[in-house]
C-alpha atoms as a PDB file:
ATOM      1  CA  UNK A   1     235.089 209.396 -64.091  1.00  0.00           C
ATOM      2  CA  UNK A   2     237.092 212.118 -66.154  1.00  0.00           C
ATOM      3  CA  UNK A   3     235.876 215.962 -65.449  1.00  0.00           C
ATOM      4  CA  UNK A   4     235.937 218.667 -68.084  1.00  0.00           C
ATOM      5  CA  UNK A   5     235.057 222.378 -67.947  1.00  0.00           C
ATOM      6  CA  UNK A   6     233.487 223.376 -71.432  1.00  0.00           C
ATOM      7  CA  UNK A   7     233.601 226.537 -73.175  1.00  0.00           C
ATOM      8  CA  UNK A   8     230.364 226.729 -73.821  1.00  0.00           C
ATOM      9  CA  UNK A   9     229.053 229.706 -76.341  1.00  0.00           C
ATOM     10  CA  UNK A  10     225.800 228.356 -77.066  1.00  0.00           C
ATOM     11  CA  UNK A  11     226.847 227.764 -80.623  1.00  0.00           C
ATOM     12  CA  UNK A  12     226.985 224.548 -82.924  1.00  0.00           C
ATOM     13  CA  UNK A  13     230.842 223.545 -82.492  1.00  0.00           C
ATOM     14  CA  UNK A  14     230.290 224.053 -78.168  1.00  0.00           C
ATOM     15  CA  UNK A  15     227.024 222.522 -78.249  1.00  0.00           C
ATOM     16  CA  UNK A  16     227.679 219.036 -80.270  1.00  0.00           C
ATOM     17  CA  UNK A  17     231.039 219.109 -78.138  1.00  0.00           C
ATOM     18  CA  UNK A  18     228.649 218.822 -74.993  1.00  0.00           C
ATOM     19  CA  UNK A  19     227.070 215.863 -76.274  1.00  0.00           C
ATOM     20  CA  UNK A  20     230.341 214.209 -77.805  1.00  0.00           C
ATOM     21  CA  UNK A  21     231.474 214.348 -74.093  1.00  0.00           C
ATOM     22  CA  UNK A  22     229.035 213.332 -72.390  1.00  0.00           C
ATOM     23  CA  UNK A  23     228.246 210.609 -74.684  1.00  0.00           C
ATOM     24  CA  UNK A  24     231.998 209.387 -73.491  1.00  0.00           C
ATOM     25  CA  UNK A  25     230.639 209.576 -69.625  1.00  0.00           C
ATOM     26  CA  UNK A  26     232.717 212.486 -68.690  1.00  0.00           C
ATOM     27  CA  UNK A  27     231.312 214.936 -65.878  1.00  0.00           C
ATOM     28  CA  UNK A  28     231.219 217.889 -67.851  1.00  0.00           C
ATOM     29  CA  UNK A  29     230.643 221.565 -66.062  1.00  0.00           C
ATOM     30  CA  UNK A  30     230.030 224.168 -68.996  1.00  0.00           C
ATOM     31  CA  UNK A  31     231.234 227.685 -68.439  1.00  0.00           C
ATOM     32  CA  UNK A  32     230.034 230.949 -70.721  1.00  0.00           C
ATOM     33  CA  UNK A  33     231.789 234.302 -70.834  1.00  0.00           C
ATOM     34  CA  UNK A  34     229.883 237.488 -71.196  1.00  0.00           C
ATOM     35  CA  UNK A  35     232.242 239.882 -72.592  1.00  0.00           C
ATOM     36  CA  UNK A  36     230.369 242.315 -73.805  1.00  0.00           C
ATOM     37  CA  UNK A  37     229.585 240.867 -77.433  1.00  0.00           C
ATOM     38  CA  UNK A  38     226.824 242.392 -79.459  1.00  0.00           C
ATOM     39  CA  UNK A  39     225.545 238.712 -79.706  1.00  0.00           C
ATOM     40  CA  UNK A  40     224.594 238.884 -76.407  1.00  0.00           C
ATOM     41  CA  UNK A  41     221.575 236.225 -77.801  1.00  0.00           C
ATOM     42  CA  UNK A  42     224.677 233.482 -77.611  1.00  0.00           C
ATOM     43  CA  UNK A  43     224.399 233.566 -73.834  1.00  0.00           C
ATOM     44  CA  UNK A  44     220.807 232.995 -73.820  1.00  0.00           C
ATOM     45  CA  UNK A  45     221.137 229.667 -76.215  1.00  0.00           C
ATOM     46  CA  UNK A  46     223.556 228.276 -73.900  1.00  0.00           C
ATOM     47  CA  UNK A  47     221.613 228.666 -70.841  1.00  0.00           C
ATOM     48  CA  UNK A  48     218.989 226.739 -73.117  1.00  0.00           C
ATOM     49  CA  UNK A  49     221.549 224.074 -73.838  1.00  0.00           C
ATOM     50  CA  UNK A  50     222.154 222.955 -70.953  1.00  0.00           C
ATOM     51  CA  UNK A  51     219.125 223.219 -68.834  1.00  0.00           C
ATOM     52  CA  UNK A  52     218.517 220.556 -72.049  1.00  0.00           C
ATOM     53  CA  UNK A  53     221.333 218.374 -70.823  1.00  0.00           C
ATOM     54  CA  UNK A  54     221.002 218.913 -67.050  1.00  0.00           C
ATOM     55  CA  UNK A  55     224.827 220.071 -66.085  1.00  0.00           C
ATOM     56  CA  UNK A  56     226.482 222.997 -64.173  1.00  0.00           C
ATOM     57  CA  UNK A  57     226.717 226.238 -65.691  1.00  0.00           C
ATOM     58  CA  UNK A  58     228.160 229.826 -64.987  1.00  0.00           C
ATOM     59  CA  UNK A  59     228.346 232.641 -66.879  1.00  0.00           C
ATOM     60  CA  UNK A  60     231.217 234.819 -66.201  1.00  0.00           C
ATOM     61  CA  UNK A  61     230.499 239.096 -66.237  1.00  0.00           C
ATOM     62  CA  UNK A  62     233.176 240.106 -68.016  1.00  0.00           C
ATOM     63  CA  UNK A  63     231.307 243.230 -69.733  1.00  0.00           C
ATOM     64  CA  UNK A  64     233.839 245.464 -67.878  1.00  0.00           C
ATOM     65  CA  UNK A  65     236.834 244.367 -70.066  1.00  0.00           C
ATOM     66  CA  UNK A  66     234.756 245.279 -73.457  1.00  0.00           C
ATOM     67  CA  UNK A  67     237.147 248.726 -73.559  1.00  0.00           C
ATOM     68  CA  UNK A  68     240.110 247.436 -73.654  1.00  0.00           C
ATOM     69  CA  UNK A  69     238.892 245.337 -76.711  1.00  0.00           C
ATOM     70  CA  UNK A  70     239.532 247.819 -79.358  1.00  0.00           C
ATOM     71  CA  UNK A  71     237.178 248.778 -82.741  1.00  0.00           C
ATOM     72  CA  UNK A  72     236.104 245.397 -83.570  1.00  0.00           C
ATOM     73  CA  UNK A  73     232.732 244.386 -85.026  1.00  0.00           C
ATOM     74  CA  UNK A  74     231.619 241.879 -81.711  1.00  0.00           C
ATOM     75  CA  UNK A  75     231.931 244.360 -79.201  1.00  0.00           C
ATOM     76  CA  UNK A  76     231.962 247.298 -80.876  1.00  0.00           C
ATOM     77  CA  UNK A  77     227.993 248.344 -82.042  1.00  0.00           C
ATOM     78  CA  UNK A  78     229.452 251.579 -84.102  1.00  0.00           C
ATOM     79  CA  UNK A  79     231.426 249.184 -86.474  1.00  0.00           C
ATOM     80  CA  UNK A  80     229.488 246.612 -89.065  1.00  0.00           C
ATOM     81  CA  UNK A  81     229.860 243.080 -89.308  1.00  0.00           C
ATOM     82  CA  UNK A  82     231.152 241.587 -92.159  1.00  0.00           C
ATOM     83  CA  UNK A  83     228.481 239.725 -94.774  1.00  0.00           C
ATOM     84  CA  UNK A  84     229.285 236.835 -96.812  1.00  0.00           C
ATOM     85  CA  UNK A  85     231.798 233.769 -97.061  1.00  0.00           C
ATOM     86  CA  UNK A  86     234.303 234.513 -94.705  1.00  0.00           C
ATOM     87  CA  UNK A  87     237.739 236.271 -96.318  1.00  0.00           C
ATOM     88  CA  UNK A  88     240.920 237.183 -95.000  1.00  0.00           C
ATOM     89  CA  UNK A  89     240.643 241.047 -94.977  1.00  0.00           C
ATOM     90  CA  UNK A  90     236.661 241.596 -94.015  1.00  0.00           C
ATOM     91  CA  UNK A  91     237.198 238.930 -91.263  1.00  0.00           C
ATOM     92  CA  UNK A  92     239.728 240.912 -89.283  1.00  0.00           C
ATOM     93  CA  UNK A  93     237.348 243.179 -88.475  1.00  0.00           C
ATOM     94  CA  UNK A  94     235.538 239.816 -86.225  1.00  0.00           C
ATOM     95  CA  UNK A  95     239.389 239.869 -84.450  1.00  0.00           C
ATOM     96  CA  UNK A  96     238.699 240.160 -80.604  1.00  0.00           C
ATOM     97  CA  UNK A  97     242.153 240.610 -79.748  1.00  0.00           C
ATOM     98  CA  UNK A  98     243.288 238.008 -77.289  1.00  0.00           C
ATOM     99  CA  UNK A  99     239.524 236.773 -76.432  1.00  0.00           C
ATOM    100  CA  UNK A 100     240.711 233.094 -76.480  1.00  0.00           C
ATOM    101  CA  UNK A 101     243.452 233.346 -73.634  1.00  0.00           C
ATOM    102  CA  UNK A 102     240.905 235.363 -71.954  1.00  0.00           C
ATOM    103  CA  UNK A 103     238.248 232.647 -71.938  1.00  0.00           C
ATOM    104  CA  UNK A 104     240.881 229.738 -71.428  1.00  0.00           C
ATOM    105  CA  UNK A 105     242.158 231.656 -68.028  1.00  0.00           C
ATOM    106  CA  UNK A 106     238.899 231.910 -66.745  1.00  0.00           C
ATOM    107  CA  UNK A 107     237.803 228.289 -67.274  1.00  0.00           C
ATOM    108  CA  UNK A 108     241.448 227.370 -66.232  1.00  0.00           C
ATOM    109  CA  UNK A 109     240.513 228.945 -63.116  1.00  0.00           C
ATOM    110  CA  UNK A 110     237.137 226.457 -62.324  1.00  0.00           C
ATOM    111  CA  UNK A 111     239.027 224.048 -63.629  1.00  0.00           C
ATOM    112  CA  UNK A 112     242.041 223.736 -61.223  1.00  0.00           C
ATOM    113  CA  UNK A 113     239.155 225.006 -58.319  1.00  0.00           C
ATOM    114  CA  UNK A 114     237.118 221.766 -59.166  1.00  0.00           C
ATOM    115  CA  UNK A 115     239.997 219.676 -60.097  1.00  0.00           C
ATOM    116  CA  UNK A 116     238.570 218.996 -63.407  1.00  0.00           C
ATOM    117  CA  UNK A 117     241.626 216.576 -65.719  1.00  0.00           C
ATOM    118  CA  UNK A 118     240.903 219.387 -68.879  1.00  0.00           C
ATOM    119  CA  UNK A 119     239.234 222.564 -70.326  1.00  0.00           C
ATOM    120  CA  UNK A 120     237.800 221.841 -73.502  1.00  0.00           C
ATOM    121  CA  UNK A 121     236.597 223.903 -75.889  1.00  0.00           C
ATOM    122  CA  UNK A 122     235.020 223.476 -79.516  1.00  0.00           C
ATOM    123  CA  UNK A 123     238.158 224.868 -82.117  1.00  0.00           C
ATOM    124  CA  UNK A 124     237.454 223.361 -85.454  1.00  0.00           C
ATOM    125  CA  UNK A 125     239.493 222.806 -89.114  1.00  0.00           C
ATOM    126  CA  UNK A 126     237.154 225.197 -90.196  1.00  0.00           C
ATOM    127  CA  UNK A 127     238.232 228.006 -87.954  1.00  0.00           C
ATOM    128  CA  UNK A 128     239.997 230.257 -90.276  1.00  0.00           C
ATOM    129  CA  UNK A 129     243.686 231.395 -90.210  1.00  0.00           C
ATOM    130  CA  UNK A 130     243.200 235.228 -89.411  1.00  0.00           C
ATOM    131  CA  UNK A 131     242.482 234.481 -85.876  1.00  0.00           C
ATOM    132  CA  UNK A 132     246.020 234.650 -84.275  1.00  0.00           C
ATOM    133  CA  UNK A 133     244.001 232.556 -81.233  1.00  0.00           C
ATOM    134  CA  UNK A 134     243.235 229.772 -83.300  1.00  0.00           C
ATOM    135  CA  UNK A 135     246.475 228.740 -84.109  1.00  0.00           C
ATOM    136  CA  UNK A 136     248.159 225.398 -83.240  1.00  0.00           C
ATOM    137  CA  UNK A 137     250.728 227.116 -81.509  1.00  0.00           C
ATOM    138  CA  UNK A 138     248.792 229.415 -79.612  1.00  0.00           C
ATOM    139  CA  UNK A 139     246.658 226.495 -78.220  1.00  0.00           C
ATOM    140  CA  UNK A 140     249.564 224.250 -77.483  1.00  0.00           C
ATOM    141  CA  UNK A 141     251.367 226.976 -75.596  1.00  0.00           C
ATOM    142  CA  UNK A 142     248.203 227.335 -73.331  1.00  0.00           C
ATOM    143  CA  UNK A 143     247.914 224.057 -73.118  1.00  0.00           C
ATOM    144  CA  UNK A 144     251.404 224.565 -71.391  1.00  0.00           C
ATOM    145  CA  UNK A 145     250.535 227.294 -69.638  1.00  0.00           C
ATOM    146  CA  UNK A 146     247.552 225.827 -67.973  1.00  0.00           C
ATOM    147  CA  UNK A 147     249.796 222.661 -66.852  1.00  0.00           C
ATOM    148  CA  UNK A 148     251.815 224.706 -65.115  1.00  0.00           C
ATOM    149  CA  UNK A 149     249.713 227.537 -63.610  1.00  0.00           C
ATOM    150  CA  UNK A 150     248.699 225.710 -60.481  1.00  0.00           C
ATOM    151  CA  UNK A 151     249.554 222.426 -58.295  1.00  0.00           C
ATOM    152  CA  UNK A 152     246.862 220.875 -60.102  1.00  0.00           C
ATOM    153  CA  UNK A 153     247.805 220.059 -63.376  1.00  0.00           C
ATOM    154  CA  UNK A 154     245.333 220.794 -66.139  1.00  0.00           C
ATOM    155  CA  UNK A 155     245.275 219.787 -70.045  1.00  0.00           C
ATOM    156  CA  UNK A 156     243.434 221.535 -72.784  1.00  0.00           C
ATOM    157  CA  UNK A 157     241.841 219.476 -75.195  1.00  0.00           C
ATOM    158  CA  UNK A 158     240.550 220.405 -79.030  1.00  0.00           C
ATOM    159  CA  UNK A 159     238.622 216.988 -79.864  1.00  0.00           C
ATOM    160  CA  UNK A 160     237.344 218.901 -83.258  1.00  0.00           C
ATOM    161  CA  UNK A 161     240.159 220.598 -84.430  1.00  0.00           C
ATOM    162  CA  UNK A 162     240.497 218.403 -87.565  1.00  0.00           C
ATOM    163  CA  UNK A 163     236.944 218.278 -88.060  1.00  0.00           C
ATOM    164  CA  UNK A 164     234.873 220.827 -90.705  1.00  0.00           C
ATOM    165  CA  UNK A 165     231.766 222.159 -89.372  1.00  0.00           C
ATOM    166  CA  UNK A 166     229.495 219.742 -91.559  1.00  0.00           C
ATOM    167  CA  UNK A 167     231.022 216.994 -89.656  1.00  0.00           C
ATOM    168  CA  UNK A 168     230.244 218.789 -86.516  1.00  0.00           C
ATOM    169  CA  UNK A 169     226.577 218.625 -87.386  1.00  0.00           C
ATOM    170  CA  UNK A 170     226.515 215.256 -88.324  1.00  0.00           C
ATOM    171  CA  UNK A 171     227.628 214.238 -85.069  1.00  0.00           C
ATOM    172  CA  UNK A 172     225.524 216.339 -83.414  1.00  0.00           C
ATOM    173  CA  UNK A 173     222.434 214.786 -85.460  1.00  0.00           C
ATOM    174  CA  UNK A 174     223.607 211.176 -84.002  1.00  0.00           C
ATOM    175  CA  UNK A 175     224.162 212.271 -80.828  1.00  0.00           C
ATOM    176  CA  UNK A 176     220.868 213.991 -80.684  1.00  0.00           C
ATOM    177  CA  UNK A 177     222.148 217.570 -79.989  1.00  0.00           C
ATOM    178  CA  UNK A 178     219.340 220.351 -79.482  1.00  0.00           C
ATOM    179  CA  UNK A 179     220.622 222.236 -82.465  1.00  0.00           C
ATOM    180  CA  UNK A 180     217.658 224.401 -82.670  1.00  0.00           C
ATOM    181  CA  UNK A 181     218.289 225.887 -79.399  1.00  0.00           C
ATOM    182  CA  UNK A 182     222.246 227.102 -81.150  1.00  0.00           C
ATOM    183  CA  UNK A 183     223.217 230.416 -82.635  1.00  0.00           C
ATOM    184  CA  UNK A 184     225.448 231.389 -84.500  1.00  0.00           C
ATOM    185  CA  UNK A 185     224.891 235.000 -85.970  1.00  0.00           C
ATOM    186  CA  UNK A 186     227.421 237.687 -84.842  1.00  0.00           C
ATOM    187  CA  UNK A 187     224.868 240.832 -85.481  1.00  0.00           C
ATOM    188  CA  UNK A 188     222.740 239.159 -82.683  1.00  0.00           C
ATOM    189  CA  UNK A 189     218.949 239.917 -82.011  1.00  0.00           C
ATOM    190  CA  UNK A 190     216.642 237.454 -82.108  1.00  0.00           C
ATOM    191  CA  UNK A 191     216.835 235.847 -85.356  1.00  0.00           C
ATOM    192  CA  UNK A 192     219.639 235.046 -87.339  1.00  0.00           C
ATOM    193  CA  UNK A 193     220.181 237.777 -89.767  1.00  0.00           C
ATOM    194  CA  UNK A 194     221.389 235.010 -92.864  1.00  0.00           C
ATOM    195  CA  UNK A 195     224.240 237.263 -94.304  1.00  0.00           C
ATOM    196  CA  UNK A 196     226.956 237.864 -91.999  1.00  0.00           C
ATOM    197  CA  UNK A 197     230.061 235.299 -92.160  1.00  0.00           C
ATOM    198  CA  UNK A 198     229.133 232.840 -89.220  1.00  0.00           C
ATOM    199  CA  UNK A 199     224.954 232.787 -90.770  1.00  0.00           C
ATOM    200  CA  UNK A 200     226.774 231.857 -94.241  1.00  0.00           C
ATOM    201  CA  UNK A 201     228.965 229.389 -92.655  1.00  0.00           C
ATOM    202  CA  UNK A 202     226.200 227.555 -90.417  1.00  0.00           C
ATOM    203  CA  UNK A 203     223.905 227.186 -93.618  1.00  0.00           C
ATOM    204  CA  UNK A 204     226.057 225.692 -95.532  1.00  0.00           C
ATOM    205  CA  UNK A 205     227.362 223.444 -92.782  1.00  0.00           C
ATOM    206  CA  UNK A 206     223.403 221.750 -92.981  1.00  0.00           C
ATOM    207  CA  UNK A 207     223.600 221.835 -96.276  1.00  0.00           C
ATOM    208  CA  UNK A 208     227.070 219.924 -96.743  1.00  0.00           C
ATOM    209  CA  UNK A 209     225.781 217.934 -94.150  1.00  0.00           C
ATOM    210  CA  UNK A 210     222.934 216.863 -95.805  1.00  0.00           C
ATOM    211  CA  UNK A 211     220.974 217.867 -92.444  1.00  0.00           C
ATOM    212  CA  UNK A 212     217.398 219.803 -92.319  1.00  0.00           C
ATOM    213  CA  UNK A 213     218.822 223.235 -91.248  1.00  0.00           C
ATOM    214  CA  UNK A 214     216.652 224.413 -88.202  1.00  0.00           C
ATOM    215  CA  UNK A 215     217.340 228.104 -88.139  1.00  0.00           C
ATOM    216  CA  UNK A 216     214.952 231.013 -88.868  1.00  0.00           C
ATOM    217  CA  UNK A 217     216.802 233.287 -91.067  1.00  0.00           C
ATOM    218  CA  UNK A 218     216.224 236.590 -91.711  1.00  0.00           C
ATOM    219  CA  UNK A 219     217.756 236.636 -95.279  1.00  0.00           C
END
């Protein structure tokens, strides 16, 4: 049976990615990075997720790295997060620079420990061009990296990347996902606030969807 280790946020794209592999009969193990983000909430939807689903999960303590971060609006509480659709030049301020090779390295880690075939992790067509980490080329360099970082060969796998989010929830909806138990908002607490760029996004990913959104807004 094929083995996977998940990034697992606790978000739509990570959660419906769950299902979509499990519903293949993969042994998945999920693993969730606490780097010090203001939506700390995240962490606490993805230890919902999968005591829903039943599978292995750790949460890596990362906080300590959250200086060498930068200003940035997810780690930084001083700075504001961007509201609205999501555009070029408010979005940098969501930048966490180098956060994805950070979380790759760490599951690439349990991955070649457990001998797991791939670390998976939820990048989507939606994901928008002003992260330098969601690039093509930045994932299929890692993707090099990771096969050649230990004995054990590992592959990283983007099963989404040409889907849009509204897609994402329509699988989710036949596979059954808990999509109540996601979140998505970036200010964190515990409702979603409705303005910033990832509330915006999720909404209208129901909407497009043609799916009965779930989510308490604030706005």
């Amino acid at each position: 049976m094929a083995s996977s280790v998940l990034i697992l946020s606790g978000g739509i794209d990570s959660t419906v990615l769950l299902a979509h592999l499990m519903s293949e009969g993969r042994t998945v193990r999920a693993l969730t990075i606490d780097y010090g983000q203001r939506h700390r909430r995240e962490i606490d939807s993805a230890r919902a997720v999968v005591a829903h689903y039943g599978i292995e999960h750790k949460v890596a303590d990362l906080r300590s790295v959250a200086d060498l971060m930068g200003v940035n609006a997810l780690t930084d509480a001083t700075q504001n997060v961007p509201e609205g659709h999501y555009e070029a030049e408010s979005m940098k301020a969501t930048v966490v620079p180098n956060r994805n090779m950070l979380l790759l390295a760490m599951a690439g880690s349990w991955a070649v420990a457990t001998k797991a075939e791939s670390i998976v992790y939820g990048a989507h067509g939606g994901d928008h061009a002003i992260y330098p980490d969601c690039r093509p080329e930045f994932a299929a360099a890692m993707d090099k990296a990771l096969s050649l970082c230990d004995w054990h060969s590992v592959r990283l796998e983007r099963p989404f990347v040409d889907w849009d989010k509204s897609r994402i929830v329509r699988r989710g909806v036949e596979l059954k996902a808990p999509l109540h138990l996601t979140w998505s908002c970036y200010v964190g607490g515990d409702r979603h606030c409705g303005r910033c760029g990832t509330c915006v996004e999720r909404r209208e990913a129901f909407t497009k969807a043609g799916v009965k959104d779930p989510t308490d807004y604030i706005a």
